[in-house]
Protein backbone atom coordinates (compact mmCIF):
# COMPACT_ATOMS: atom_id res chain seq x y z
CA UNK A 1 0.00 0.00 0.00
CA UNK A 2 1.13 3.31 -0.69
CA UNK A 3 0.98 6.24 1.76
CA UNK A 4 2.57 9.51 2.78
CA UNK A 5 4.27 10.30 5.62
CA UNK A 6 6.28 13.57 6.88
CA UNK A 7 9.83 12.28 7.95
CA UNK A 8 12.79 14.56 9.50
CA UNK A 9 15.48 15.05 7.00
CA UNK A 10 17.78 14.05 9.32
CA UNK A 11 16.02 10.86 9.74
CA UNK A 12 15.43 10.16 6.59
CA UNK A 13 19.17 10.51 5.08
CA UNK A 14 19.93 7.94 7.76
CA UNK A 15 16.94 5.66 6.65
CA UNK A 16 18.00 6.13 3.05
CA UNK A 17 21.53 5.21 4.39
CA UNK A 18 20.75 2.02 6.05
CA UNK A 19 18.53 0.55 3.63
CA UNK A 20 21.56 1.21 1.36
CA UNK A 21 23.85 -0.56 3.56
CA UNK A 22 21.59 -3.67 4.05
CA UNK A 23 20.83 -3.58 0.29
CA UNK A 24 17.10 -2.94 0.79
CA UNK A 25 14.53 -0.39 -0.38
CA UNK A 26 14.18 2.55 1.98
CA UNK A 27 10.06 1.16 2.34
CA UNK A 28 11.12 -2.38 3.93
CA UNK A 29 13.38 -0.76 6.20
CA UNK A 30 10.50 1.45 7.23
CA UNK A 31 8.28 -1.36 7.40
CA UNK A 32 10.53 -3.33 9.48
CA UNK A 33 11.01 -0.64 11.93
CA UNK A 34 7.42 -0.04 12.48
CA UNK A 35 6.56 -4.11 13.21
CA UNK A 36 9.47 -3.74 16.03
CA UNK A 37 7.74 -0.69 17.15
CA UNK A 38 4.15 -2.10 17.16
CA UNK A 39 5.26 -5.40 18.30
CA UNK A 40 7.28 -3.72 21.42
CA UNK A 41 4.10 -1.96 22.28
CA UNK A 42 2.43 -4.42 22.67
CA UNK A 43 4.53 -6.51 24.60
CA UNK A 44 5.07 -3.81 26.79
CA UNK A 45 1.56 -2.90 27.70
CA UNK A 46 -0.02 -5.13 30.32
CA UNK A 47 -3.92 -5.54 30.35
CA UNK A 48 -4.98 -2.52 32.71
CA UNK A 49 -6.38 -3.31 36.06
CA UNK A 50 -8.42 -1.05 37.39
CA UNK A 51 -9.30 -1.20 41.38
CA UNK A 52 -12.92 -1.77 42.80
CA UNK A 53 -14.19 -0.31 45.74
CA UNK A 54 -17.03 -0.90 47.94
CA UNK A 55 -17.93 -0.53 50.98
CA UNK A 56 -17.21 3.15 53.14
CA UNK A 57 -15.64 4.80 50.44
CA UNK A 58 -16.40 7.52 48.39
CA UNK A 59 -16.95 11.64 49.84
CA UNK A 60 -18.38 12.44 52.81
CA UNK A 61 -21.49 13.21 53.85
CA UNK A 62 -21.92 16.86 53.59
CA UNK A 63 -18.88 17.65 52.02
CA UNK A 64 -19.56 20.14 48.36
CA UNK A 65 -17.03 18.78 45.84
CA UNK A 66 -17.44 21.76 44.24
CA UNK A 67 -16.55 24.47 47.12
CA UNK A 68 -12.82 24.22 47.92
CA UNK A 69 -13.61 25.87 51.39
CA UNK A 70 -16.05 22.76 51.97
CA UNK A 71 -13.08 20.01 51.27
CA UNK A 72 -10.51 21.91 52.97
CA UNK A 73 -13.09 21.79 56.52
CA UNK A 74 -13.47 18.09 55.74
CA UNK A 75 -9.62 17.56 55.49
CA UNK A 76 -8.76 19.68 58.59
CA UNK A 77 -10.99 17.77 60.27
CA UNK A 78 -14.26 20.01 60.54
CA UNK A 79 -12.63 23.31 61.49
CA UNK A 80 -13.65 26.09 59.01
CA UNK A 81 -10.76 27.00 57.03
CA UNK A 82 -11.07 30.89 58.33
CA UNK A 83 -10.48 29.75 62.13
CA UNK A 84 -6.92 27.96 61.26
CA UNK A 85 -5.53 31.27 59.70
């Protein structure tokens, strides 16, 4: 399949380079690199695990996610945050 790609100059004079060295076309040594790429990848990447909880967890009672002032009394244990300052 044919395609286009934007490639560093850089990078590609050393592509060119190599395929030239190996005696290859400068589109299998592209395609090669991309199957170690995709292959690594996926070797790399374990299956994502994602904890469950139940139970007591979650915000508590009372507490406005949305008001900073409201979290910061629930961390400091109940005391407004005006009265610590």
């Amino acid at each position: 399949m044919r395609t286009t790609v934007n490639i560093d100059d850089a990078v590609l004079r050393q592509a060119r380079r190599r395929a030239g060295e190996r005696g290859e076309t400068l589109g299998s040594l592209v395609e090669e690199a991309l199957r170690r790429v995709l292959a690594e990848t996926e070797e790399r990447r374990p299956p994502v695990s994602l904890p469950v909880f139940s139970g007591d967890t979650g915000p508590l009672a009372g507490v406005d996610l949305t008001s900073k002032e409201s979290i910061e009394e629930a961390i400091d244990g109940g005391i407004p945050p005006a009265k610590l300052r």
